[in-house]
Every structure is written in C-alpha cells, then in structure tokens.
PDB file of N, CA and C in Angstrom:
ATOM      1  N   UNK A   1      67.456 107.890 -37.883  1.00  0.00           N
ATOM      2  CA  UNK A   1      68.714 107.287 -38.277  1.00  0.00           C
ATOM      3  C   UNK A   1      68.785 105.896 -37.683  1.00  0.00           C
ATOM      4  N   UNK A   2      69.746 105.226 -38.145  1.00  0.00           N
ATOM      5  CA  UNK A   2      69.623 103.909 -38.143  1.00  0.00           C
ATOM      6  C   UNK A   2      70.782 103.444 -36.853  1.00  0.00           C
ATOM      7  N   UNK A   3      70.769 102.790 -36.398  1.00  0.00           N
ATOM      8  CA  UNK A   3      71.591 102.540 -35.585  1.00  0.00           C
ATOM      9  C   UNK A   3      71.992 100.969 -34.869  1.00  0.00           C
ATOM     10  N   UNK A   4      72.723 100.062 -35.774  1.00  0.00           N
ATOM     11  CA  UNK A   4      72.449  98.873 -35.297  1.00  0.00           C
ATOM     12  C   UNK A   4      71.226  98.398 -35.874  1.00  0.00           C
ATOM     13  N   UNK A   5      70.486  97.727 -35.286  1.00  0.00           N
ATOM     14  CA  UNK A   5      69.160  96.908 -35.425  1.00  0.00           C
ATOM     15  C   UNK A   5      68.094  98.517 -35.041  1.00  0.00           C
ATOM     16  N   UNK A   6      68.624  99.483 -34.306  1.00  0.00           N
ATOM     17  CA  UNK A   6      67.685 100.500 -34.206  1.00  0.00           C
ATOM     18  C   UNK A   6      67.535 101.733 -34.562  1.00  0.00           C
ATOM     19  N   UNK A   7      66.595 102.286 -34.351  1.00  0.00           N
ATOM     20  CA  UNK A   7      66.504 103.689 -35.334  1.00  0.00           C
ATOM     21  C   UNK A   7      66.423 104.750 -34.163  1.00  0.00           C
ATOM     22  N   UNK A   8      67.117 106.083 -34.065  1.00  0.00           N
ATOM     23  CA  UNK A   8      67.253 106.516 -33.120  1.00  0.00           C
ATOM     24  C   UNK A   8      66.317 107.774 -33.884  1.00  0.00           C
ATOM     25  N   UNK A   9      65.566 108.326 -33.240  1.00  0.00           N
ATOM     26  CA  UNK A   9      64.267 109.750 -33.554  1.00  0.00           C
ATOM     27  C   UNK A   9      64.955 110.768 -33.063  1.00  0.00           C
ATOM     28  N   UNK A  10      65.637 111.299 -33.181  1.00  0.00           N
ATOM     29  CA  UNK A  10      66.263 112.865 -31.761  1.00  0.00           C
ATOM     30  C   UNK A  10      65.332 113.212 -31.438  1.00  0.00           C
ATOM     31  N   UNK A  11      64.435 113.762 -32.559  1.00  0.00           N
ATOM     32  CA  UNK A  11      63.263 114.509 -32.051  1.00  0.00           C
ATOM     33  C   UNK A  11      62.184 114.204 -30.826  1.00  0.00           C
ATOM     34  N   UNK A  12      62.144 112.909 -31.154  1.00  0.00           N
ATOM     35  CA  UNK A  12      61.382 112.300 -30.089  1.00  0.00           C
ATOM     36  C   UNK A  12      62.164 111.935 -28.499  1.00  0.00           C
ATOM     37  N   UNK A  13      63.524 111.559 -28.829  1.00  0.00           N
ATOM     38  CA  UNK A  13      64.350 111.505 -27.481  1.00  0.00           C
ATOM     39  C   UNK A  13      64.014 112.682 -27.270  1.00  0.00           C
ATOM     40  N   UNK A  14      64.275 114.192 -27.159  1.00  0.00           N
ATOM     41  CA  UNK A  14      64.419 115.199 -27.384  1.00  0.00           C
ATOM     42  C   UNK A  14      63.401 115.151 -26.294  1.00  0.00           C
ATOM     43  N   UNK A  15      61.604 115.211 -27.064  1.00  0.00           N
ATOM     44  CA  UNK A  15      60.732 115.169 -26.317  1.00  0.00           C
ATOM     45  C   UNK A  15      60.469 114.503 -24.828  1.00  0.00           C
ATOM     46  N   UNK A  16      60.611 113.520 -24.937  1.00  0.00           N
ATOM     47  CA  UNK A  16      60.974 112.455 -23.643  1.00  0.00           C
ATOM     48  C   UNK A  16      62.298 112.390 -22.920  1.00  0.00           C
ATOM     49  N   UNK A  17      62.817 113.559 -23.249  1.00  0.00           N
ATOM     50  CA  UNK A  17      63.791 113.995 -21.926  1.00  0.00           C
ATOM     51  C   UNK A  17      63.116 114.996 -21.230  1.00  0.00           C
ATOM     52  N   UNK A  18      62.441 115.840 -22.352  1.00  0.00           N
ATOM     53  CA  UNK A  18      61.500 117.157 -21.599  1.00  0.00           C
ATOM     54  C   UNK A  18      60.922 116.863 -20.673  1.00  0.00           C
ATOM     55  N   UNK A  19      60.081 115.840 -21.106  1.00  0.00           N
ATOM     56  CA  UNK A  19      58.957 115.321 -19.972  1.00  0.00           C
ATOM     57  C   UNK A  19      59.735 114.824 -18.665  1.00  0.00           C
ATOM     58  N   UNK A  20      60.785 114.539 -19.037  1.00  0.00           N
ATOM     59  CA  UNK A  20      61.362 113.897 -17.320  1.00  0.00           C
ATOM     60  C   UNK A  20      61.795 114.616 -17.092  1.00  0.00           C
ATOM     61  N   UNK A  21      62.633 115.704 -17.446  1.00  0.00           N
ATOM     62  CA  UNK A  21      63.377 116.905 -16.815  1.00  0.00           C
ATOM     63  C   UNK A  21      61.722 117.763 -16.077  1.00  0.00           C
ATOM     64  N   UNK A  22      61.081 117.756 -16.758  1.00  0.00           N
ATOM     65  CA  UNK A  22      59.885 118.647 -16.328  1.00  0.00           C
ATOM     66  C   UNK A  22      58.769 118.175 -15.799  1.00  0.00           C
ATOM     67  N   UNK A  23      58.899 116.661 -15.069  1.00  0.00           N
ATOM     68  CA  UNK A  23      57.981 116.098 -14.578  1.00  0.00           C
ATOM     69  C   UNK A  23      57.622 116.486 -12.834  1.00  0.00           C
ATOM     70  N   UNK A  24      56.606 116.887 -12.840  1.00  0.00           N
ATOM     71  CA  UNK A  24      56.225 117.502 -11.175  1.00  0.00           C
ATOM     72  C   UNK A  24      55.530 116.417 -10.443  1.00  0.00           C
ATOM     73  N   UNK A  25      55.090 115.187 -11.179  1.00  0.00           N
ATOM     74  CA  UNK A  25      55.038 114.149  -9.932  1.00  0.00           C
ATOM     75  C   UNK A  25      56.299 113.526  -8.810  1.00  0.00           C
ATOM     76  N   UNK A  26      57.484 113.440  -9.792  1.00  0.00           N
ATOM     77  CA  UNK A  26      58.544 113.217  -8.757  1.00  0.00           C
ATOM     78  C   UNK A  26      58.864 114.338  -7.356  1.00  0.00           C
ATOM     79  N   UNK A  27      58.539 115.577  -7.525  1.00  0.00           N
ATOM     80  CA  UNK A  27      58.755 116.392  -6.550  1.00  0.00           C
ATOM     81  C   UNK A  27      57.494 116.460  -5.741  1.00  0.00           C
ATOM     82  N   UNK A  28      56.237 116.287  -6.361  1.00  0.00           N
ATOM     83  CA  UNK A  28      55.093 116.115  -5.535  1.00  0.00           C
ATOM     84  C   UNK A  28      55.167 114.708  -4.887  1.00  0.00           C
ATOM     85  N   UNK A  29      55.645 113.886  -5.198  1.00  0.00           N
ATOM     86  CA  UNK A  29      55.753 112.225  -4.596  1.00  0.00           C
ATOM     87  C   UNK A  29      56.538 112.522  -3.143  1.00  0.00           C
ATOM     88  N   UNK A  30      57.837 113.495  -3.655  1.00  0.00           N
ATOM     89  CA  UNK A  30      58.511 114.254  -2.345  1.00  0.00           C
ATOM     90  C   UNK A  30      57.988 114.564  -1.148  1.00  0.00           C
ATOM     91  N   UNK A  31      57.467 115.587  -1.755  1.00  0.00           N
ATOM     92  CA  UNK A  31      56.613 116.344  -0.518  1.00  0.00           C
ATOM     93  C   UNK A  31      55.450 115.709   0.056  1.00  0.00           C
ATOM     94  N   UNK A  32      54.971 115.048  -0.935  1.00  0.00           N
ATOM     95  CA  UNK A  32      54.008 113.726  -0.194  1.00  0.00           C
ATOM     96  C   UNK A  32      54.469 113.336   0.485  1.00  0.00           C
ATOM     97  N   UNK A  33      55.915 112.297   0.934  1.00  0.00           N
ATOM     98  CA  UNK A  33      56.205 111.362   1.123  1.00  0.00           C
ATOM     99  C   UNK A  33      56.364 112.421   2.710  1.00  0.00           C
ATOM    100  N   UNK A  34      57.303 113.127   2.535  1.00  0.00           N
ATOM    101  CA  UNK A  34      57.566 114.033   3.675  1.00  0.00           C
ATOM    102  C   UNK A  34      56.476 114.603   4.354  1.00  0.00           C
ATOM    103  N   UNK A  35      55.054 115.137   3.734  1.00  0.00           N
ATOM    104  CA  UNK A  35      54.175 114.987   4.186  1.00  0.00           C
ATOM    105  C   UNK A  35      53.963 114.187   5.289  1.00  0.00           C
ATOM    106  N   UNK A  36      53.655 112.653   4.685  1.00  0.00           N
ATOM    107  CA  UNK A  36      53.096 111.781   5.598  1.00  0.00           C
ATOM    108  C   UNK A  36      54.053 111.344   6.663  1.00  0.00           C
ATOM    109  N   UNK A  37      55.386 111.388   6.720  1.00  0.00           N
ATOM    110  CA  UNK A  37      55.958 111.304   7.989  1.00  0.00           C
ATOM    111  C   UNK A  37      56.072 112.362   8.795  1.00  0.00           C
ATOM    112  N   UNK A  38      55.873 113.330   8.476  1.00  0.00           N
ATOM    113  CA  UNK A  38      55.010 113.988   9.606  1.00  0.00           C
ATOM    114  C   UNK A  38      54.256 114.096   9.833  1.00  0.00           C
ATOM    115  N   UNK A  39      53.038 113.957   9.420  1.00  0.00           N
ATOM    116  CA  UNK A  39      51.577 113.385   9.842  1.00  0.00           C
ATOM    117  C   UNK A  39      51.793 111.940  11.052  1.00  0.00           C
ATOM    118  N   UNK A  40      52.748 110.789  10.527  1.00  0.00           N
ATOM    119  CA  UNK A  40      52.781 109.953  11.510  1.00  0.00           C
ATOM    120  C   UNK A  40      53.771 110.755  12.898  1.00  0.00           C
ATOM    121  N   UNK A  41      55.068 111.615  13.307  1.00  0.00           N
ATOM    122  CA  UNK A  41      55.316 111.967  13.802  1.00  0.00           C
ATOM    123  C   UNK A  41      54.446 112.637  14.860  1.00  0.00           C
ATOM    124  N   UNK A  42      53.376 113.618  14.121  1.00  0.00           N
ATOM    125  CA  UNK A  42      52.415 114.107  14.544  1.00  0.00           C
ATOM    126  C   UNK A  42      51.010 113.263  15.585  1.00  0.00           C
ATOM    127  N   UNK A  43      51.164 112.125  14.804  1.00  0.00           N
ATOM    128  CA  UNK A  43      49.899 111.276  15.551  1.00  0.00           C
ATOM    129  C   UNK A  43      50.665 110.167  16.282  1.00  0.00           C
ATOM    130  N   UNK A  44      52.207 109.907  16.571  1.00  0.00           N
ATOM    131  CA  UNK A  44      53.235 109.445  17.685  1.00  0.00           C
ATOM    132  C   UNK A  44      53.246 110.170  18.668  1.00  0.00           C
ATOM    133  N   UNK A  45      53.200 111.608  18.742  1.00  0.00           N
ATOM    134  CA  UNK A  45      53.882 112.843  19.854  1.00  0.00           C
ATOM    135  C   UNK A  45      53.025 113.128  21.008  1.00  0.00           C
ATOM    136  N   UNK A  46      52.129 112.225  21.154  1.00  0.00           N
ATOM    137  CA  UNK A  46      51.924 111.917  22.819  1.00  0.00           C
ATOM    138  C   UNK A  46      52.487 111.286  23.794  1.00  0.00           C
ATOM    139  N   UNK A  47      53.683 110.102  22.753  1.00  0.00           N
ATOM    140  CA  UNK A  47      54.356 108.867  23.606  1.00  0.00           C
ATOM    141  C   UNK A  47      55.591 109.876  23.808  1.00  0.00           C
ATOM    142  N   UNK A  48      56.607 108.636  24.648  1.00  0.00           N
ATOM    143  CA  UNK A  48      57.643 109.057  24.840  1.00  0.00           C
ATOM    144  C   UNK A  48      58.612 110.141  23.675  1.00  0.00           C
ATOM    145  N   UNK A  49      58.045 110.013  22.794  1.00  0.00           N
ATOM    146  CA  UNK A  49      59.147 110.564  21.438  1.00  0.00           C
ATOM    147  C   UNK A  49      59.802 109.972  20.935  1.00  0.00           C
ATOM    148  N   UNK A  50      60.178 108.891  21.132  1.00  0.00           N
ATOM    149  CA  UNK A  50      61.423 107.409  20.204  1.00  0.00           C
ATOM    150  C   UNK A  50      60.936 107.620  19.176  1.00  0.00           C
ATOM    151  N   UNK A  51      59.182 107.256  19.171  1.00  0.00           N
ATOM    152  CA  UNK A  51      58.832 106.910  17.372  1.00  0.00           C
ATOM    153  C   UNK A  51      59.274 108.513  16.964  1.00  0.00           C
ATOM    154  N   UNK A  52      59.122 109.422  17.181  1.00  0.00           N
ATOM    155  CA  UNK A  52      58.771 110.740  16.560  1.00  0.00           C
ATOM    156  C   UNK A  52      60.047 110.732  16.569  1.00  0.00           C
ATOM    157  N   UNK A  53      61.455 110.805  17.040  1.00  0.00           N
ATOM    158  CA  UNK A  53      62.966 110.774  16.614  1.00  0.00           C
ATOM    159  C   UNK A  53      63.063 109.811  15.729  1.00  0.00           C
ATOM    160  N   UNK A  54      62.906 108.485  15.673  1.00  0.00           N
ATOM    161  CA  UNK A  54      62.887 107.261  14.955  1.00  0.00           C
ATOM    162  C   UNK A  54      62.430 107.664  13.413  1.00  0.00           C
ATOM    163  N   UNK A  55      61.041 108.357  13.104  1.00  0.00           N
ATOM    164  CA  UNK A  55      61.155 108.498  12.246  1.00  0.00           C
ATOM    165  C   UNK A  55      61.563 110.051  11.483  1.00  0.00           C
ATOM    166  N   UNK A  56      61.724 110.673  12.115  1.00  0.00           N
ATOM    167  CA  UNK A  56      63.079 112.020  11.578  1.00  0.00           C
ATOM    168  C   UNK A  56      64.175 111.686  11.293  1.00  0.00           C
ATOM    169  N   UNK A  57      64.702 110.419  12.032  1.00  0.00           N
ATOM    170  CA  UNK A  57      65.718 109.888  11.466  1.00  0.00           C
ATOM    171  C   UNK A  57      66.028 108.718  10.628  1.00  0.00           C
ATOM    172  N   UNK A  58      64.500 108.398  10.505  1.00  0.00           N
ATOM    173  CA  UNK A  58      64.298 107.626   9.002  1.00  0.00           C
ATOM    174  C   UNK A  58      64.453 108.432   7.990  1.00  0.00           C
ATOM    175  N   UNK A  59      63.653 109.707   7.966  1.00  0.00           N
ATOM    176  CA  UNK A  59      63.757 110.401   6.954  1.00  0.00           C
ATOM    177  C   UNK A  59      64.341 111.082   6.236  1.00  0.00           C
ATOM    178  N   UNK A  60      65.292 111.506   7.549  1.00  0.00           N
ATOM    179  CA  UNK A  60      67.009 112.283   7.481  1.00  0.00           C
ATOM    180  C   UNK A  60      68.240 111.405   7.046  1.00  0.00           C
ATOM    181  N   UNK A  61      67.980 110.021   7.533  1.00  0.00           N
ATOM    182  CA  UNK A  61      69.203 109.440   7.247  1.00  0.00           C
ATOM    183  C   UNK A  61      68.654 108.388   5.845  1.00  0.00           C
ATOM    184  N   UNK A  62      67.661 108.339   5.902  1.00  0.00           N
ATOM    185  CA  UNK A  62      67.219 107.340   4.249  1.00  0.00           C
ATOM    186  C   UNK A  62      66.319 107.819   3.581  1.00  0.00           C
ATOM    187  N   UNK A  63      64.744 108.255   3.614  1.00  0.00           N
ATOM    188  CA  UNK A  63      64.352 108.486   2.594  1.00  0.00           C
ATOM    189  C   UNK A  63      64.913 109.947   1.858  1.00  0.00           C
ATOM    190  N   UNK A  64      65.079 111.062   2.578  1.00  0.00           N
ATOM    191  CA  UNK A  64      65.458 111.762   2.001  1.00  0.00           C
ATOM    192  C   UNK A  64      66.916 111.866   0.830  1.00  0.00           C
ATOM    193  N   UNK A  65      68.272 110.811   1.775  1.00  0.00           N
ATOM    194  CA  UNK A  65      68.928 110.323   0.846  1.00  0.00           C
ATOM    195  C   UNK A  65      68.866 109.846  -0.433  1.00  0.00           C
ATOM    196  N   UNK A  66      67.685 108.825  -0.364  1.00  0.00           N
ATOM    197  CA  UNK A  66      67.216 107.774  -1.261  1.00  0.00           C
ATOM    198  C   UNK A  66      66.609 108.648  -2.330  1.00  0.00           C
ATOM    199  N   UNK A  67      66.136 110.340  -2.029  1.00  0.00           N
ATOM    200  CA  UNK A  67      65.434 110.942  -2.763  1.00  0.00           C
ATOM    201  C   UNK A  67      65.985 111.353  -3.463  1.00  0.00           C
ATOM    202  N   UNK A  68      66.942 112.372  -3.099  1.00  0.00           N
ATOM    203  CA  UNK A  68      67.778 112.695  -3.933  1.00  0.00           C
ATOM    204  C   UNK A  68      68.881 111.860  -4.326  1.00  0.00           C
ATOM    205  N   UNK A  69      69.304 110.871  -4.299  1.00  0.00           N
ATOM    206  CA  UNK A  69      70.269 109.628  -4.913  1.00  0.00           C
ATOM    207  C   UNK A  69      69.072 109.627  -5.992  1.00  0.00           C
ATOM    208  N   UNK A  70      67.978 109.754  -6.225  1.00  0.00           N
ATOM    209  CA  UNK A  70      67.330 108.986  -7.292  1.00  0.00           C
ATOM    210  C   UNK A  70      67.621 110.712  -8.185  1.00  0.00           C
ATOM    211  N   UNK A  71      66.770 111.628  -7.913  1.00  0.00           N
ATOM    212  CA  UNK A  71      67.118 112.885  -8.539  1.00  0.00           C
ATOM    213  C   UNK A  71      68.028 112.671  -9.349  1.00  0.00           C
ATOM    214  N   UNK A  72      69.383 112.467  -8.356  1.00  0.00           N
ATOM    215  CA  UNK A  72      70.760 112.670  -8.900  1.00  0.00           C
ATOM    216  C   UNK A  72      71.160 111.837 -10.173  1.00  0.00           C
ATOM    217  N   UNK A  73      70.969 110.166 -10.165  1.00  0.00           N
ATOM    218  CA  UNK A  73      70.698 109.333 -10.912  1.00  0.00           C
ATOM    219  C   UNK A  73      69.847 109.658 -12.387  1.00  0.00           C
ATOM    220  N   UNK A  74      68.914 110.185 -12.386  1.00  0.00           N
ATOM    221  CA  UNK A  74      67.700 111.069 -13.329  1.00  0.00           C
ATOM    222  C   UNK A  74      68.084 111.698 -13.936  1.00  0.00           C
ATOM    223  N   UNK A  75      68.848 112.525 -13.293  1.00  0.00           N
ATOM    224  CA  UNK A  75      69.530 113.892 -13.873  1.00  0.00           C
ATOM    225  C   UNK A  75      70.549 113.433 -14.879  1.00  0.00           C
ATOM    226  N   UNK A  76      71.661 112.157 -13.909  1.00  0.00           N
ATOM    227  CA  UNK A  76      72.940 112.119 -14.808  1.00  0.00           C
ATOM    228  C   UNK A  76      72.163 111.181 -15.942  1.00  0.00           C
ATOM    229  N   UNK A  77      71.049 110.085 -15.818  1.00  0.00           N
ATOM    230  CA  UNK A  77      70.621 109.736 -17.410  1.00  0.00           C
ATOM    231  C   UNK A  77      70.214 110.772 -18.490  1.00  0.00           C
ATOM    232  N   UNK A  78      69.597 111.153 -18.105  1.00  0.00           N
ATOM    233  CA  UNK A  78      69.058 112.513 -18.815  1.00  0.00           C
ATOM    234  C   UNK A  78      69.830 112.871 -19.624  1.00  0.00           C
ATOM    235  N   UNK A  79      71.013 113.810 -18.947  1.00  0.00           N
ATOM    236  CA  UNK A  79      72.425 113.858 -19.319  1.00  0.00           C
ATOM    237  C   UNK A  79      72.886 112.931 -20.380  1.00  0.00           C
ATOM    238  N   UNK A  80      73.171 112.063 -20.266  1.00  0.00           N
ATOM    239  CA  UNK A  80      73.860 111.062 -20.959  1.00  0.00           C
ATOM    240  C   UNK A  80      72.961 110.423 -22.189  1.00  0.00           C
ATOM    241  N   UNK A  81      71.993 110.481 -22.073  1.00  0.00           N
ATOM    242  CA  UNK A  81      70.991 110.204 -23.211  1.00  0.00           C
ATOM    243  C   UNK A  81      71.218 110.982 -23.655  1.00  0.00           C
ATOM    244  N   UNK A  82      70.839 112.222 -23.677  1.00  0.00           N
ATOM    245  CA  UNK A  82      71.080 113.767 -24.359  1.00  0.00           C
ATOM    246  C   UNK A  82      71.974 113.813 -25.011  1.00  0.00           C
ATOM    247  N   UNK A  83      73.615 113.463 -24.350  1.00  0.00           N
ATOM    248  CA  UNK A  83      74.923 113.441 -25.355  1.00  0.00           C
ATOM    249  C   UNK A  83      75.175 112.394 -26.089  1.00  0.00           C
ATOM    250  N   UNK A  84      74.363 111.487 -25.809  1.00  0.00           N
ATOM    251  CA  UNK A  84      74.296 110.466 -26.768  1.00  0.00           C
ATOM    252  C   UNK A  84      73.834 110.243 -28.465  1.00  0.00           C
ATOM    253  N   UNK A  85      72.310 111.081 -28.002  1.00  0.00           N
ATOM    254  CA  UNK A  85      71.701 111.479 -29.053  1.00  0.00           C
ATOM    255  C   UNK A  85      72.564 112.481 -29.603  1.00  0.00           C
ATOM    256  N   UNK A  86      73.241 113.570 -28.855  1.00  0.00           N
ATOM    257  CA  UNK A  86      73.863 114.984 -29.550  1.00  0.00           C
ATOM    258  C   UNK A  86      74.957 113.944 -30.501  1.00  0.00           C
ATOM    259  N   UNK A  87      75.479 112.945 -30.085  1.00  0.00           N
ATOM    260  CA  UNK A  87      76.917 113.048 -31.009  1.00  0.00           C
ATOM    261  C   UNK A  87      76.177 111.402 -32.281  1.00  0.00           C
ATOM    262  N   UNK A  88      75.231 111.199 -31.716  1.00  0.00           N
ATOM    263  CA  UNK A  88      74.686 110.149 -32.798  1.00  0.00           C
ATOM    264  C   UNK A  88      74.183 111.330 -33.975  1.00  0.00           C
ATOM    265  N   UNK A  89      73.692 112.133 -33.790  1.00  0.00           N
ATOM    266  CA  UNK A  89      72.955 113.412 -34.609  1.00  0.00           C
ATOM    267  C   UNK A  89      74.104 113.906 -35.548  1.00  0.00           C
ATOM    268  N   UNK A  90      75.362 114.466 -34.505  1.00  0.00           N
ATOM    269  CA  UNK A  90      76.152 115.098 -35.765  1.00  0.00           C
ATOM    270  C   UNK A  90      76.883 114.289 -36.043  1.00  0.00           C
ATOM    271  N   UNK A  91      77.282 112.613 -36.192  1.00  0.00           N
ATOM    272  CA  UNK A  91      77.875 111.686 -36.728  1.00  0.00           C
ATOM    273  C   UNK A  91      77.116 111.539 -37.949  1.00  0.00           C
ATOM    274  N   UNK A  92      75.752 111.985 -37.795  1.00  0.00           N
ATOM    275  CA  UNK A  92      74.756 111.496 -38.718  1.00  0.00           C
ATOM    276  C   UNK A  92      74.981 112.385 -39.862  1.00  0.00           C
ATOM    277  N   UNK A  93      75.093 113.939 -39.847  1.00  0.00           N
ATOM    278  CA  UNK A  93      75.233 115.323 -39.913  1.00  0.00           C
ATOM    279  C   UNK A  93      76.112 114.825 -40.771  1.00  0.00           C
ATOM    280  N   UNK A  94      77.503 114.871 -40.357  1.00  0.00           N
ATOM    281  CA  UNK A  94      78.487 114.514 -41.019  1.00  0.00           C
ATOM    282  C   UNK A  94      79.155 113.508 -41.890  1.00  0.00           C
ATOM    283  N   UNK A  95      78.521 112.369 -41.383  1.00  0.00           N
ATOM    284  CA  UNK A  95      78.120 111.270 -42.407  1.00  0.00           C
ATOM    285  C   UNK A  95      76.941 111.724 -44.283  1.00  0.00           C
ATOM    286  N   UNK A  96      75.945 112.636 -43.811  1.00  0.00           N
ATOM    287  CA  UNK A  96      75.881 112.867 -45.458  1.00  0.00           C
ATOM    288  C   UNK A  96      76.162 114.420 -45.674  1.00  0.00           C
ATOM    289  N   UNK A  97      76.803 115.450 -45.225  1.00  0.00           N
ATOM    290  CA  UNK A  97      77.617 116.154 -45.447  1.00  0.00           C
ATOM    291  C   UNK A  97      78.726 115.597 -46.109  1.00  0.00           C
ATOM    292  N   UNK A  98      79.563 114.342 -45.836  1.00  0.00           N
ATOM    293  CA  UNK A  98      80.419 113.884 -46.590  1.00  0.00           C
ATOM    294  C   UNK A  98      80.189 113.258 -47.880  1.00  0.00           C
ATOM    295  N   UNK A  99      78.769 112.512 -47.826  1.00  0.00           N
ATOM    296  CA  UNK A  99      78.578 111.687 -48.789  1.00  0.00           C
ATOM    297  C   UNK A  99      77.954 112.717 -50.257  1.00  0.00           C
ATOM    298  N   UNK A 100      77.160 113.804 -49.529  1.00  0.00           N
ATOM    299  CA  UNK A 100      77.095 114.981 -50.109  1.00  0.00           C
ATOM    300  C   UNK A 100      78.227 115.543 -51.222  1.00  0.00           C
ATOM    301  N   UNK A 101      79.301 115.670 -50.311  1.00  0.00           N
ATOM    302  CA  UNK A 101      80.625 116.325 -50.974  1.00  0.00           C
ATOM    303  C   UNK A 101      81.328 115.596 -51.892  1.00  0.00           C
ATOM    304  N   UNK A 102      81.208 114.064 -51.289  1.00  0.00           N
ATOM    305  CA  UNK A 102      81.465 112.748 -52.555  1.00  0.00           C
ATOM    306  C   UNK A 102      80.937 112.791 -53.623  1.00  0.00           C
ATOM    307  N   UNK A 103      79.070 113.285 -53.356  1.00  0.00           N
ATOM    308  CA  UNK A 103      78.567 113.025 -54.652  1.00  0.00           C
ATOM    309  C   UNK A 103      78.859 114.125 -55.704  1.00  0.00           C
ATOM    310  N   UNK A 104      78.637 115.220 -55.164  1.00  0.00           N
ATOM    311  CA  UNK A 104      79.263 116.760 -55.732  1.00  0.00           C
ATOM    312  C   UNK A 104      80.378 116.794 -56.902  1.00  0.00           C
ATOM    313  N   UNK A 105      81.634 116.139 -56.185  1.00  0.00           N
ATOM    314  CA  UNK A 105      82.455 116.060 -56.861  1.00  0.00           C
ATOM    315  C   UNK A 105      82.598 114.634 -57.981  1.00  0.00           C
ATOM    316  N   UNK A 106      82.113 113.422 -57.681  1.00  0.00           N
ATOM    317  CA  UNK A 106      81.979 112.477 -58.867  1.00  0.00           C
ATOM    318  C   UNK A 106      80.499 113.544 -59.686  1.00  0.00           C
ATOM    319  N   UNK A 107      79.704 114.019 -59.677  1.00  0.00           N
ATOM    320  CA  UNK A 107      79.079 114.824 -60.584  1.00  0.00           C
ATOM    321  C   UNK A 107      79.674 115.379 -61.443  1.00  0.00           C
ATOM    322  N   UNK A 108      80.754 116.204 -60.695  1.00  0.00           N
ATOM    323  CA  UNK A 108      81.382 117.497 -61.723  1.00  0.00           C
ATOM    324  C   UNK A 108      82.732 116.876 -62.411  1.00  0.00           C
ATOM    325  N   UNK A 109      82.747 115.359 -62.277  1.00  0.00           N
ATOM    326  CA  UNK A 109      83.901 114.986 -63.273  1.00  0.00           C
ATOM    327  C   UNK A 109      83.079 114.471 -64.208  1.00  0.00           C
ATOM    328  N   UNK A 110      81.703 114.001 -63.835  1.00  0.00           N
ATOM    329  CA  UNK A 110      81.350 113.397 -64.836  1.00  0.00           C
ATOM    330  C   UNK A 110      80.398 114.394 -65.728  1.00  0.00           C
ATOM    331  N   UNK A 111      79.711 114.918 -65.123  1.00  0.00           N
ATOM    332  CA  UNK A 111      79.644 116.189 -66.262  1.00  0.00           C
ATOM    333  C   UNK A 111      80.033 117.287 -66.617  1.00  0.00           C
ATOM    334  N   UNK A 112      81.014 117.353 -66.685  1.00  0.00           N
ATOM    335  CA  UNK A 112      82.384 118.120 -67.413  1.00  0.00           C
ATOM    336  C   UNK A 112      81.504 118.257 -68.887  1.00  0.00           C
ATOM    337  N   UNK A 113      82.257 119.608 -69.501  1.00  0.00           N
ATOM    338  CA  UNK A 113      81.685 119.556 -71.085  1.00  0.00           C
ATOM    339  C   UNK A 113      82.639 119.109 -71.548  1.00  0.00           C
ATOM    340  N   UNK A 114      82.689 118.099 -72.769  1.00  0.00           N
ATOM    341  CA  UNK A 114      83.070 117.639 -73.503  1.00  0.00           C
ATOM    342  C   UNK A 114      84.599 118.689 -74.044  1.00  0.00           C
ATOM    343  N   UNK A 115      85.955 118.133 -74.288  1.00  0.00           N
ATOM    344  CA  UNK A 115      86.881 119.178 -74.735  1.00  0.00           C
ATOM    345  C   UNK A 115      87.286 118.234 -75.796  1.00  0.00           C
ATOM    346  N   UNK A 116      87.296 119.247 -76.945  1.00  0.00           N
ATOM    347  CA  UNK A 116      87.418 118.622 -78.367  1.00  0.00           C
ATOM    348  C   UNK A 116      89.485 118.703 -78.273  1.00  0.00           C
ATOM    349  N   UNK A 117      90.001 117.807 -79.062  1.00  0.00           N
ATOM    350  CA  UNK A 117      91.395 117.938 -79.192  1.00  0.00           C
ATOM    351  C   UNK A 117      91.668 117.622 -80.661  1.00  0.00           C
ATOM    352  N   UNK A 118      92.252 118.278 -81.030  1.00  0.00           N
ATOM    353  CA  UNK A 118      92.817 118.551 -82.719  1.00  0.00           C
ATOM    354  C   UNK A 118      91.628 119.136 -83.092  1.00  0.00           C
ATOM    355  N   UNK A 119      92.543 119.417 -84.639  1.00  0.00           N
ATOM    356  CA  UNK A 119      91.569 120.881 -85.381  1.00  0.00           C
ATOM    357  C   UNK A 119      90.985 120.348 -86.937  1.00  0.00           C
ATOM    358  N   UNK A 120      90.301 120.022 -87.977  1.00  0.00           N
ATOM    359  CA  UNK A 120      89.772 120.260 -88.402  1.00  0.00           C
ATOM    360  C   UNK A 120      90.180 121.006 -89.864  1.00  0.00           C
TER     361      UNK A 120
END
C-alpha cells in the first residue's frame, strides 16, 4: 500500500519485527558485556578492592541501566511500528471494502434489466 511518497509491505514489517523481537545477539552482547566485567573484577582482586567495587558499580549503576533502557526502548518501537502497520492495514482493508461496496452498487443500477412501460 501506498503511503505518501511510500509503500508500506506489512508482510515484510511483520518479518523484521520478528527478527528483532527474536534476536539473541542483543542478550548474548549482555552477558558478554557482564561477562567481561567480571573477568576485569576478577584480574583487579588482589589490590585494595576500589577497582573491583568501582566497577560493580559501573555496572550496577550504568551499564546494566543503559541495558535495559535500550531493551525497553526496542520493545516500545517494536510496539509502535506494529500498531502502526496494524491500523495502516485495516485503513487499507476498509478503504476497498468501501470502494468495493461503491462499485457493487453503481453495478446493480446500471445493470438493472430493462422495464418496458406502456402496452402494445
């Protein structure tokens, strides 16, 4: 369907929401990420402990935030693309459902059978 200067596919939005709703690099990027600050925690924890608090509380107070702020963000596009497409779809729906019912009825006036008047 047409939309403006663009043509909107559902089918294909459709598809390419799947893939981001169902993408496992963002949660593996996660656990990576969390991974490696504890790996550095781990290779800090001979010193005093600052770095090894320092960065638990990098991770507690920002990246992990930052992680899910992005999730959250993902999710609500997702969302909103989705209802976007849903009500562009049945505008569409209903747009030749109507034009449908327009044509239907200029049909059946115009081919009507013929009714003869006076007799002969």
């Amino acid at each position: 369907m047409l939309l403006g200067n663009y043509s909107v596919n559902a089918e294909g939005c459709e598809r390419i929401l799947a893939q981001v709703e169902d993408d496992e690099v963002r949660a593996a990027s996660s656990s990576t990420l969390r991974t490696r600050v504890t790996d550095a925690q781990w290779a800090c924890s001979s010193g005093s402990g600052v770095v090894v608090r320092a960065l638990e509380e990098l991770w507690s107070n920002t990246l992990l935030l930052q992680a899910d702020a992005a999730e959250t963000r993902i999710g609500n596009a997702v969302a909103g693309v989705r209802q976007a497409v849903n009500i562009i779809s049945e505008a569409d729906r209903a747009m030749a459902d109507a034009a449908g019912a327009s044509l239907a009825q200029l049909q059946s006036g115009i081919c009507r059978a013929p009714s003869l008047t006076g007799t002969r």
